[in-house]
N, C-alpha and C. Protein backbone atom coordinates (compact mmCIF):
# COMPACT_ATOMS: atom_id res chain seq x y z
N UNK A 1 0.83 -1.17 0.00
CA UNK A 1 0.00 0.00 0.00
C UNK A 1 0.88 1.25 0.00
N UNK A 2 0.82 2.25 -0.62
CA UNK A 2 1.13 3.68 -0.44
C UNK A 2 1.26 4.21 0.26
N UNK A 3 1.76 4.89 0.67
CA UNK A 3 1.63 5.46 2.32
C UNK A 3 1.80 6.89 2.08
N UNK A 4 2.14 7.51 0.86
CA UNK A 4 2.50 8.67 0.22
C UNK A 4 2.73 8.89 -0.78
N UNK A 5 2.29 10.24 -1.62
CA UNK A 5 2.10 10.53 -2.72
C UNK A 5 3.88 10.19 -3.34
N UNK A 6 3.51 9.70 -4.54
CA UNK A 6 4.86 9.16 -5.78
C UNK A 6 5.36 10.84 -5.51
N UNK A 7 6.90 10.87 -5.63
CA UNK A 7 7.72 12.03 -5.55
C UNK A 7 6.81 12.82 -7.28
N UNK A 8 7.03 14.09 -5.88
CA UNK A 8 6.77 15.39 -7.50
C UNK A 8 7.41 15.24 -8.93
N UNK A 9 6.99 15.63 -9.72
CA UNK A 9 7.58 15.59 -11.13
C UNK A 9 7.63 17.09 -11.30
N UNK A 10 8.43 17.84 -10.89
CA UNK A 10 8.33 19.07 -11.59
C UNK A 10 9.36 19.37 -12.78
N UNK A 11 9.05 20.21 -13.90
CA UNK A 11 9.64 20.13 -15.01
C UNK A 11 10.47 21.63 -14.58
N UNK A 12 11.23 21.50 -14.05
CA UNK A 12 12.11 22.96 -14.25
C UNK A 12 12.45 23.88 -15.16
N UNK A 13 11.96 23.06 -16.16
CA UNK A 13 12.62 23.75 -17.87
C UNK A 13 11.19 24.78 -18.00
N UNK A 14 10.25 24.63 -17.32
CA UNK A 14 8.44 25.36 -17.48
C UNK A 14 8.81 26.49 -16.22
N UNK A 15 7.78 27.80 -16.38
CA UNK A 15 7.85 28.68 -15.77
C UNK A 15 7.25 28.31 -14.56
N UNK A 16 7.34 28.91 -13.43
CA UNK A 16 6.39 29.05 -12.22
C UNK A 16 5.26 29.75 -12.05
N UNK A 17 3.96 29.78 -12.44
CA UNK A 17 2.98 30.51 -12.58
C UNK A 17 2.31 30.80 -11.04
N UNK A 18 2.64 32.03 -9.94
CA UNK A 18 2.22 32.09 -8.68
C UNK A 18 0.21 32.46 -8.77
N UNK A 19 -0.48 31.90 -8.09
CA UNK A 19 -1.87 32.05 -8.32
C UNK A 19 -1.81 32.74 -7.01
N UNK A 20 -2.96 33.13 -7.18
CA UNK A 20 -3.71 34.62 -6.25
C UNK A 20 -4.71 33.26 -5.73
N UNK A 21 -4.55 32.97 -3.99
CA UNK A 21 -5.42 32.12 -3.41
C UNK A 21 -6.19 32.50 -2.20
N UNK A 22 -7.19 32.12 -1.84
CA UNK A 22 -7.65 33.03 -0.79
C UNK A 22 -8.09 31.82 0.29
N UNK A 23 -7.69 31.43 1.63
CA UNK A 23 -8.33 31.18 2.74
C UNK A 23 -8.96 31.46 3.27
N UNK A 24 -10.20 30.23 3.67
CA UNK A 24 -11.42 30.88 4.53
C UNK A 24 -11.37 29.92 5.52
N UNK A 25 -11.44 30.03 6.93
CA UNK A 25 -11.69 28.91 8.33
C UNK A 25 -13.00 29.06 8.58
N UNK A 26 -14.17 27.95 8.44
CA UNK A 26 -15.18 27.78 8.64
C UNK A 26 -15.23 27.32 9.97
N UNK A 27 -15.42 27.99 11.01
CA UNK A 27 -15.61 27.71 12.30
C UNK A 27 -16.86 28.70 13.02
N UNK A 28 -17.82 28.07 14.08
CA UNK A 28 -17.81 28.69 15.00
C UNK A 28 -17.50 29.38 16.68
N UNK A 29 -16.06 28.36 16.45
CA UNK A 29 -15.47 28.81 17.72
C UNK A 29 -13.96 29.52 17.58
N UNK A 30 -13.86 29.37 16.43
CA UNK A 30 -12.41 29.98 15.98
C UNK A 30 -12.36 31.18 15.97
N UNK A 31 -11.48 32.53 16.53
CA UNK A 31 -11.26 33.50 16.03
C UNK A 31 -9.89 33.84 15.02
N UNK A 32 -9.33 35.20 15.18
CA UNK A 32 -8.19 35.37 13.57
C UNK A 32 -7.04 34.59 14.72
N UNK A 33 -7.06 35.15 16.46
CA UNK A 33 -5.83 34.80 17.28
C UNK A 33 -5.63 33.28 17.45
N UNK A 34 -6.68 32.53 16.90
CA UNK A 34 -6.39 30.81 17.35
C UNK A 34 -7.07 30.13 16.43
N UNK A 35 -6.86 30.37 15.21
CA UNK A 35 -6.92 29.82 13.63
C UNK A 35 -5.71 29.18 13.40
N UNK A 36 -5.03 28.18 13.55
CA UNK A 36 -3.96 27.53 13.47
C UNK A 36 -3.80 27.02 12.11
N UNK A 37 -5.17 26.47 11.61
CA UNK A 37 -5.61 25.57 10.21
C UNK A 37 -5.31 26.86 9.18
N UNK A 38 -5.58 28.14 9.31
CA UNK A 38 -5.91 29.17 8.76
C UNK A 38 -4.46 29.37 8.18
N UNK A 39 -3.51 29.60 9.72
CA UNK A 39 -2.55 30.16 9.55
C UNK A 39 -1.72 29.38 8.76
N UNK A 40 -1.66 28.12 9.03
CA UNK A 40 -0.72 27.27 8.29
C UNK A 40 -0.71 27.31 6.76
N UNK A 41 -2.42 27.18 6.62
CA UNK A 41 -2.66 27.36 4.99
C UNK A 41 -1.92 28.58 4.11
N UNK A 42 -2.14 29.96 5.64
CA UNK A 42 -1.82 30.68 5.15
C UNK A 42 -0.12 31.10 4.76
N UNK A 43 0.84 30.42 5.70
CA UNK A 43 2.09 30.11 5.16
C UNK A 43 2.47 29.20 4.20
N UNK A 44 1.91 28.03 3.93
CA UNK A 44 2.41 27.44 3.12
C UNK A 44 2.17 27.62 1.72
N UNK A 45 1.01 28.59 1.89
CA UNK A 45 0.18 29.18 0.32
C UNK A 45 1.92 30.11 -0.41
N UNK A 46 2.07 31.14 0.78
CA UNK A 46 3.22 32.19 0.60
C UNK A 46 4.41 31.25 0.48
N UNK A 47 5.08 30.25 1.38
CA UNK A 47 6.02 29.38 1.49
C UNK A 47 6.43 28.47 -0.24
N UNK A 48 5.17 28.51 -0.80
CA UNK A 48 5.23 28.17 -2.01
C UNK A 48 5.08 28.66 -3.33
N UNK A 49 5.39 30.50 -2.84
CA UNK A 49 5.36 31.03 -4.34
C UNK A 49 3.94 31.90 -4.36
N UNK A 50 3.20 31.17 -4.19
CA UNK A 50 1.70 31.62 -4.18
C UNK A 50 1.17 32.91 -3.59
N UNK A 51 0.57 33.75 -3.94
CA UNK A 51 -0.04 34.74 -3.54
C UNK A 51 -1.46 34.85 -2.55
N UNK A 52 -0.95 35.02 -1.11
CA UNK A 52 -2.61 35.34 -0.39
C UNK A 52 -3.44 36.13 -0.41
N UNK A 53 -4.23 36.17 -1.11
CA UNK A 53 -5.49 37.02 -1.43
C UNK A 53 -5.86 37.59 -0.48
N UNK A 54 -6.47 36.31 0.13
CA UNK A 54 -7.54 37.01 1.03
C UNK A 54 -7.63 36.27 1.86
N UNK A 55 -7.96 36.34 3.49
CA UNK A 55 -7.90 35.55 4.50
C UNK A 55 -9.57 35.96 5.38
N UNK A 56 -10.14 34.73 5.47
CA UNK A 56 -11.41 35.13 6.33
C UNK A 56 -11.98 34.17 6.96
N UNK A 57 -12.90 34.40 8.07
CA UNK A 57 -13.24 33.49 8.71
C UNK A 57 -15.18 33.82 9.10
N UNK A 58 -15.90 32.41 8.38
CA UNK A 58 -17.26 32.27 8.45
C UNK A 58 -17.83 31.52 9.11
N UNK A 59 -18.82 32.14 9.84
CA UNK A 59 -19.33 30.87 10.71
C UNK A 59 -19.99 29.75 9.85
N UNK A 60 -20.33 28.42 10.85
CA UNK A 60 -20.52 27.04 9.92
C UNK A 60 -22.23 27.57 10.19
N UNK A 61 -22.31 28.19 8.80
CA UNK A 61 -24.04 28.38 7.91
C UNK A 61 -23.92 28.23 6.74
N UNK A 62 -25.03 27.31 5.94
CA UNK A 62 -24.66 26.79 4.70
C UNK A 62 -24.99 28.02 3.69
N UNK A 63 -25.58 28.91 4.25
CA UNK A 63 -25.84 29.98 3.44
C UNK A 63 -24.81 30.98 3.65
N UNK A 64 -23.92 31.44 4.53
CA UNK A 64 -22.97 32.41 4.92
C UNK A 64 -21.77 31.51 3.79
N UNK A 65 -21.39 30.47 3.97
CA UNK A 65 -20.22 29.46 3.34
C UNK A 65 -20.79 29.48 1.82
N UNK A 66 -21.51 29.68 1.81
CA UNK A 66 -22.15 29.89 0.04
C UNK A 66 -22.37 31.07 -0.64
N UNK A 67 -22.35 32.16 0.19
CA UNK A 67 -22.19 33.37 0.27
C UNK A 67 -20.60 34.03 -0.18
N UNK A 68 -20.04 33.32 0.92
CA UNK A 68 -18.65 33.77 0.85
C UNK A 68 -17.60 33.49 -0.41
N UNK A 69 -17.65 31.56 -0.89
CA UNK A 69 -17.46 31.48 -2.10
C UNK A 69 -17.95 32.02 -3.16
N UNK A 70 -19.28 32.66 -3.12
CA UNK A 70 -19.72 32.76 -4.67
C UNK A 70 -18.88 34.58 -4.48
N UNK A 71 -19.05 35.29 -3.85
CA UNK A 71 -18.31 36.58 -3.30
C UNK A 71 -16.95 36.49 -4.07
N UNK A 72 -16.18 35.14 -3.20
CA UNK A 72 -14.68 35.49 -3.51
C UNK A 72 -14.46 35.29 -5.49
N UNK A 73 -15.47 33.85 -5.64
CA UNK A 73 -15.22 33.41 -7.47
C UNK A 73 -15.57 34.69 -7.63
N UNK A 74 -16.10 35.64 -7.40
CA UNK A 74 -16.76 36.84 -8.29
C UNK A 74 -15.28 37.77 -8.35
N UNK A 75 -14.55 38.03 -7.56
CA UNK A 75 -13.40 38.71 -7.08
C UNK A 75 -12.39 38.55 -8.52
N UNK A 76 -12.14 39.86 -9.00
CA UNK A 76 -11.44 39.32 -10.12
C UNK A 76 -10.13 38.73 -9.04
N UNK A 77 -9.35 38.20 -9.88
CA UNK A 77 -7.48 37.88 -9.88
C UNK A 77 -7.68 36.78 -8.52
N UNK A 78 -8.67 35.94 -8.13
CA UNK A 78 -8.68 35.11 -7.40
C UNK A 78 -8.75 33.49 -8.03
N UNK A 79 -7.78 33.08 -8.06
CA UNK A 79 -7.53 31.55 -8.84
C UNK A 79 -8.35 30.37 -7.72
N UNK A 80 -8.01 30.75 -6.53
CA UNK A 80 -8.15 29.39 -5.82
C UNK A 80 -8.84 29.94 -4.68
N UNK A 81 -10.12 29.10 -3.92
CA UNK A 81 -10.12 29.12 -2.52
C UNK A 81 -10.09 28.21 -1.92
N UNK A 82 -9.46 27.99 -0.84
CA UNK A 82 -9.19 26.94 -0.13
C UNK A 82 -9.78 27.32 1.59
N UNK A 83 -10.89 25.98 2.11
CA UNK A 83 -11.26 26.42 3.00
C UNK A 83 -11.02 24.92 4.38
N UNK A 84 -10.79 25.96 4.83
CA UNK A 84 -10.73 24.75 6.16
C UNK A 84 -11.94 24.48 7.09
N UNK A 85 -12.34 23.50 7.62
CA UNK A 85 -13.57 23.25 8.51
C UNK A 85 -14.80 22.92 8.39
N UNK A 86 -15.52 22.24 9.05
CA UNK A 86 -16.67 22.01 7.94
C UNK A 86 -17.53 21.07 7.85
N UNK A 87 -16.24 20.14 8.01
CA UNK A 87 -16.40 18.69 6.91
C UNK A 87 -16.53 17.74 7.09
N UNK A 88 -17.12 18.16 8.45
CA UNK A 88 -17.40 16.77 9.25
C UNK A 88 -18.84 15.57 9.42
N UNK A 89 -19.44 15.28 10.05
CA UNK A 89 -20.38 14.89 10.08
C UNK A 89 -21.67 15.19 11.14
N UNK A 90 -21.52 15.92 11.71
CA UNK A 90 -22.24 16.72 13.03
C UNK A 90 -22.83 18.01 12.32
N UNK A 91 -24.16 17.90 12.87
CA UNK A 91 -25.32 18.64 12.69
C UNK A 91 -24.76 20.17 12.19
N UNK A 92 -23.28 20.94 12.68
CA UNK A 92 -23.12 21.99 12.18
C UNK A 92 -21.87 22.34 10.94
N UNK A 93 -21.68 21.10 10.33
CA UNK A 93 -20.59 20.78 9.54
C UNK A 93 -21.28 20.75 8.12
N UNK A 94 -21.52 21.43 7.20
CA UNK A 94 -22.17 21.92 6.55
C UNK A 94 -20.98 22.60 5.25
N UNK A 95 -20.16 22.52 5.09
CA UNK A 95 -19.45 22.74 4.22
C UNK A 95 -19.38 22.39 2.62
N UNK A 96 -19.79 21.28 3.11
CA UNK A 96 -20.03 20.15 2.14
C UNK A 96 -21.11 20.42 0.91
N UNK A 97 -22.27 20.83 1.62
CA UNK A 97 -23.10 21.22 1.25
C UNK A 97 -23.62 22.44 0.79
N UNK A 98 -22.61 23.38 1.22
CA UNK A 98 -22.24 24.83 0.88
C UNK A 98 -21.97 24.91 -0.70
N UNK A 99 -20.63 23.58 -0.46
CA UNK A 99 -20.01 23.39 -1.84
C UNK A 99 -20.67 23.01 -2.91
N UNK A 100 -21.83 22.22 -2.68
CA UNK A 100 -22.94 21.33 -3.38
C UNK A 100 -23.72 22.53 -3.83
N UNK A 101 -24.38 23.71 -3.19
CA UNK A 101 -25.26 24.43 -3.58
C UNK A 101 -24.51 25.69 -4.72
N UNK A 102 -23.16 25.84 -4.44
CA UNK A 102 -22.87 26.28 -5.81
C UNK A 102 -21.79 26.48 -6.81
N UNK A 103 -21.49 24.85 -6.36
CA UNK A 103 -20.24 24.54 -7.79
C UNK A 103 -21.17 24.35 -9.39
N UNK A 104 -20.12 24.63 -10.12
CA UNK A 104 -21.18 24.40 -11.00
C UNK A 104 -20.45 23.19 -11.95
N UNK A 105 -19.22 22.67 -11.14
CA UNK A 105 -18.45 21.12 -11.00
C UNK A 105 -18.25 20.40 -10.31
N UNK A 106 -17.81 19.59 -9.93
CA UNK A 106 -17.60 18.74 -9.46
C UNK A 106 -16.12 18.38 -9.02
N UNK A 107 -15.19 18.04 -8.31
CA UNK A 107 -13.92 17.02 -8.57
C UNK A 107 -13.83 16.57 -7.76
N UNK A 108 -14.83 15.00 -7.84
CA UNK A 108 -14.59 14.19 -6.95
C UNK A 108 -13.59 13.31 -6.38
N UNK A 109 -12.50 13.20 -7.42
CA UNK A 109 -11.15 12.77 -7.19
C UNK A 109 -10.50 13.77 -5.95
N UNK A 110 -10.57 14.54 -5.73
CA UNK A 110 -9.89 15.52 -4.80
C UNK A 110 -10.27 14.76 -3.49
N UNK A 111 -11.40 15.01 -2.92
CA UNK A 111 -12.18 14.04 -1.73
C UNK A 111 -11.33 12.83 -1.55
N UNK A 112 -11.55 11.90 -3.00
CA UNK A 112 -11.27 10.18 -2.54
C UNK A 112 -9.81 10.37 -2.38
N UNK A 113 -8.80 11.11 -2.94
CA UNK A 113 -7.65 11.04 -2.71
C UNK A 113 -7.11 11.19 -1.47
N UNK A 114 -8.03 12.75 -1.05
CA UNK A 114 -7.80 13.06 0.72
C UNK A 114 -7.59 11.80 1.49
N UNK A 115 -8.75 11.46 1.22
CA UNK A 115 -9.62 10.16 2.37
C UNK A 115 -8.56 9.07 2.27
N UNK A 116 -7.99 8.64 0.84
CA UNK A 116 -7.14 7.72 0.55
C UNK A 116 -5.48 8.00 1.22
N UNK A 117 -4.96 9.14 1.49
CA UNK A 117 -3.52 9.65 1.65
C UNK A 117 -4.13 9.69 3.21
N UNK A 118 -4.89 10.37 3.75
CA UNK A 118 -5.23 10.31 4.99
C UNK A 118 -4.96 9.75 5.54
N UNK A 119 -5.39 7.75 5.08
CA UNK A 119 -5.82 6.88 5.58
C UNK A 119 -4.73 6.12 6.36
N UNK A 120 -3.53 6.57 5.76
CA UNK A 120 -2.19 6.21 6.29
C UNK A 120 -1.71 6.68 7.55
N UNK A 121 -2.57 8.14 7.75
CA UNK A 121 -2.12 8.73 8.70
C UNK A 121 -3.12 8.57 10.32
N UNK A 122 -4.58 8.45 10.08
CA UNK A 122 -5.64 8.21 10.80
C UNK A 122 -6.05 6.98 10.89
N UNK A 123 -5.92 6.12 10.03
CA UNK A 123 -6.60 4.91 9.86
C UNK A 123 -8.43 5.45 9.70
N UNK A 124 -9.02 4.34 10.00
CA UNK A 124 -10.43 4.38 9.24
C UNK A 124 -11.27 5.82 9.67
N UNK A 125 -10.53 6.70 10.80
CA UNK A 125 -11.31 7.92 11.28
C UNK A 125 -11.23 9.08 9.83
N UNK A 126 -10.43 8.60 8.86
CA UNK A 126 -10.84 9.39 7.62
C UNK A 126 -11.82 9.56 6.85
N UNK A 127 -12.98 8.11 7.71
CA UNK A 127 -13.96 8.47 6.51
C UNK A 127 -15.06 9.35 6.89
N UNK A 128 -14.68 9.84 8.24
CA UNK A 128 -15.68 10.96 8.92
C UNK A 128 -15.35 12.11 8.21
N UNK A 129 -14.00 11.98 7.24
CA UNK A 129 -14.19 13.56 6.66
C UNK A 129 -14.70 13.71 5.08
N UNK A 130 -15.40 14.47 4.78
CA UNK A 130 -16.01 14.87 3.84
C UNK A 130 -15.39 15.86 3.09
N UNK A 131 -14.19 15.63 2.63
CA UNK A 131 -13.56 17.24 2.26
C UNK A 131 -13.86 16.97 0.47
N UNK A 132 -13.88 18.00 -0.09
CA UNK A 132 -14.56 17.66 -1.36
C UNK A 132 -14.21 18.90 -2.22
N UNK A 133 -14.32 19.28 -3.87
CA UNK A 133 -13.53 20.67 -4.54
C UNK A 133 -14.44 20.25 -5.61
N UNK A 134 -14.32 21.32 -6.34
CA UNK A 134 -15.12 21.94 -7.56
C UNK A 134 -14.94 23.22 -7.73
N UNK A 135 -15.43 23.82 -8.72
CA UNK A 135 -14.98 24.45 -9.85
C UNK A 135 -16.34 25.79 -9.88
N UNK A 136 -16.20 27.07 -9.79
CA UNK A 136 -17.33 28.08 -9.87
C UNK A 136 -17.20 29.52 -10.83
N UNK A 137 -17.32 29.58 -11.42
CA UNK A 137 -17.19 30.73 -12.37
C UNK A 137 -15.36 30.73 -12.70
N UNK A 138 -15.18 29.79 -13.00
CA UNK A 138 -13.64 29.38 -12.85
C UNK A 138 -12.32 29.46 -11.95
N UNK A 139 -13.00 29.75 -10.78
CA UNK A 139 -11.97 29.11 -9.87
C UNK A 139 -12.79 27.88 -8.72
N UNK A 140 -11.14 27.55 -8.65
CA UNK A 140 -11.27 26.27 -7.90
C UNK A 140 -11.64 26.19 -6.32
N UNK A 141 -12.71 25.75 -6.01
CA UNK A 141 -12.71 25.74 -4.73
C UNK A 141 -12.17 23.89 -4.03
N UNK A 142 -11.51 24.38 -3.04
CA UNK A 142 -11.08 23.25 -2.16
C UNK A 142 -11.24 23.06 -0.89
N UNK A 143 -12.27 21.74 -0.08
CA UNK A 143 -12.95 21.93 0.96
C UNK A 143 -11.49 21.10 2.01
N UNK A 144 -11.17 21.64 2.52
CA UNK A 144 -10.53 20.84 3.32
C UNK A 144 -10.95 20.59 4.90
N UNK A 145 -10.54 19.64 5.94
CA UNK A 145 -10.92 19.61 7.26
C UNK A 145 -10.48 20.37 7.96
N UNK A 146 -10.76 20.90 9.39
CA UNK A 146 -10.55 22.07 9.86
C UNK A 146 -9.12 21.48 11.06
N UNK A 147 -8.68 20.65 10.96
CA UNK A 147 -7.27 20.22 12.06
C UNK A 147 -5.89 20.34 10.92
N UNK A 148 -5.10 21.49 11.79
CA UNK A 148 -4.27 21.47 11.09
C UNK A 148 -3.28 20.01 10.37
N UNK A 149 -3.50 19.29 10.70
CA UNK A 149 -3.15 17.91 10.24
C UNK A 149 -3.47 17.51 9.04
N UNK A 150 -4.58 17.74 8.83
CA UNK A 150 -5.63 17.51 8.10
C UNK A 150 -5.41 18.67 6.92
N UNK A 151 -5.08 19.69 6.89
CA UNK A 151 -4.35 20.96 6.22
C UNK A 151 -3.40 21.23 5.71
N UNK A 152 -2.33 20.54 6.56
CA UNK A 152 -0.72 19.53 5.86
C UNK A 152 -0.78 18.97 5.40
N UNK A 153 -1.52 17.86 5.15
CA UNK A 153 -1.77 16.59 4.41
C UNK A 153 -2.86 17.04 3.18
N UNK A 154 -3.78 18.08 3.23
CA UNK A 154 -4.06 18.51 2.03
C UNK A 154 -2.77 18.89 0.83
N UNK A 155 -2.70 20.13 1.54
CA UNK A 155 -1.69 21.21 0.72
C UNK A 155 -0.54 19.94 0.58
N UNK A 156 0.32 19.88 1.31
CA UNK A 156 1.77 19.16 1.41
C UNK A 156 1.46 17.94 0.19
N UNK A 157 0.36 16.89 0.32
CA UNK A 157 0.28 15.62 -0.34
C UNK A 157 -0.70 16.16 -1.92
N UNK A 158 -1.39 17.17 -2.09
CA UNK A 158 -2.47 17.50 -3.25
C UNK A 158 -1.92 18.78 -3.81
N UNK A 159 -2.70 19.84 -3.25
CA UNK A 159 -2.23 21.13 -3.68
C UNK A 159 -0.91 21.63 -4.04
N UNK A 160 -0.09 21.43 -3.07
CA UNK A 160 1.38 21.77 -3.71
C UNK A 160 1.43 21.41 -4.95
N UNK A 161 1.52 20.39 -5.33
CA UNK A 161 1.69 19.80 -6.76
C UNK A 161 0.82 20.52 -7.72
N UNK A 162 -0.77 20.17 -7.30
CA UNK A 162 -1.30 20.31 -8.44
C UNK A 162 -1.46 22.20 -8.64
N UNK A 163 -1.17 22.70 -7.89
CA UNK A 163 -0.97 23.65 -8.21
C UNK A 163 0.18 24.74 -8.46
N UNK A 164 0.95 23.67 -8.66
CA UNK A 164 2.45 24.01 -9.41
C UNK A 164 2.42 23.75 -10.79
N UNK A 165 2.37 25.07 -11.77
CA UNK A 165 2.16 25.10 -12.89
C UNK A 165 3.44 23.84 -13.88
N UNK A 166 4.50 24.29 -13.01
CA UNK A 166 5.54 23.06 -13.60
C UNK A 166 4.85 21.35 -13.10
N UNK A 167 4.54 21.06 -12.24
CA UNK A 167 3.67 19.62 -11.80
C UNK A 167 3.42 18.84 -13.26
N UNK A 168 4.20 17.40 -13.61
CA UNK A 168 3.85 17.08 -14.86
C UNK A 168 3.12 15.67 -13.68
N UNK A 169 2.67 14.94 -14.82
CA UNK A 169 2.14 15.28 -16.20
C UNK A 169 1.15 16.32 -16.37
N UNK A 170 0.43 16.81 -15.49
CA UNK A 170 -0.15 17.46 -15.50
C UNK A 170 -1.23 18.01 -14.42
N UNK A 171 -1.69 19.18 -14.37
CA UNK A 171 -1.78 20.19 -13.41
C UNK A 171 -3.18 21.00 -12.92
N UNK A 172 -3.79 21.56 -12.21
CA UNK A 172 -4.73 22.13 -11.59
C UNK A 172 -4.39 23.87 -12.88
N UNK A 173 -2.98 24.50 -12.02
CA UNK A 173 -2.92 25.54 -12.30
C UNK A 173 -3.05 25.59 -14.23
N UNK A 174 -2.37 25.00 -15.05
CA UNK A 174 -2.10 24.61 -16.22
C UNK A 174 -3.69 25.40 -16.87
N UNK A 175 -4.54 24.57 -16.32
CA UNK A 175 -6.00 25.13 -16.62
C UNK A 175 -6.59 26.30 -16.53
N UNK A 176 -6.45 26.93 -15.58
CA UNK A 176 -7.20 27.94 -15.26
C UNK A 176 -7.07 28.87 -16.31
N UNK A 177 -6.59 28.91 -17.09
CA UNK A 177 -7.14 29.48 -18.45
C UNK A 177 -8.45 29.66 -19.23
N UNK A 178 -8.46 28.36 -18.91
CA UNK A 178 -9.53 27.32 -20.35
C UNK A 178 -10.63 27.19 -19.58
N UNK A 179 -10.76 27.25 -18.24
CA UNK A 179 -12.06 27.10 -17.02
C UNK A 179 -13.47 27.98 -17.34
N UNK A 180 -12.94 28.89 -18.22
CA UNK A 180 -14.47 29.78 -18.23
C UNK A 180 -14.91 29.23 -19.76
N UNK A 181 -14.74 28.74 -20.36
CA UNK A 181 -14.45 28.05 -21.89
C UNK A 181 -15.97 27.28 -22.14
């Protein structure tokens, strides 16, 4: 079994294309001073080239979390949002469903992969998470879980890569061209 993603393929000979990404912590007990999930996202976004947009924090309402994405896709020069929290299975974890009411895609591979790279790290308590991505007026949204663990193992094992325009065979960022198409 796998226990970790096959080493990066990056093509050095290809440019570095930095995307404009924005973090959101879906909590209602979190503030900006003890957002840990937030913060991390929010270094490793910068740590990797990437540009932080925008940083915010919504309480868990499926209408405020649906609000906020369709807000940021509207935002010109915003490629990516990436949100932490959510994604769980308890009556106020609603993220999920945020995402459902207005992607107008799907990428269900993002989810099974989580759950799958996770699984190495949690064993079977991965399948309580629901983290899930799709696609809205052409940018990408990405639901991730709200423990910073869970935030490392997104970005570090998924995102880094796929959103490294050099990432062969091929890439998240590569697209965002052709997304409104």
């Amino acid at each position: 079994m796998l226990t970790s993603p096959p080493p990066s393929r990056l093509d050095l000979s290809r440019p570095f294309h930095p995307l404009r990404i924005a973090v959101v912590t879906v909590s209602d007990t979190r503030t900006p001073e003890d957002d840990r999930s937030g913060d991390l996202l929010a270094e490793y976004i910068v740590r990797d080239g990437h540009e932080l947009a925008r940083r915010l924090l919504v309480k868990d309402d499926r209408e405020a979390i649906a609000a906020c994405l369709r807000a940021l896709a509207s935002e010109d020069g915003i490629d990516v949002v990436v949100t932490t929290g959510g994604t769980g299975v308890t009556g106020r974890d609603v993220t999920p469903e945020a995402f459902r009411d207005v992607c107008e895609k799907e990428i269900p591979g993002f989810g099974e992969l989580f759950r799958w790279l996770s699984y190495a790290t949690i064993g079977t308590a991965t399948i309580q998470s629901r983290a899930t991505a799709g696609l809205l007026r052409g940018t990408y949204l990405f639901a991730l879980p709200g423990s910073p663990s869970a935030c490392r193992d997104g970005w570090d094992l998924i995102l880094r890569q796929q959103l490294d325009s050099r990432h062969r065979p091929c890439n998240f960022a590569e697209l965002i061209s052709r997304l409104r198409e």
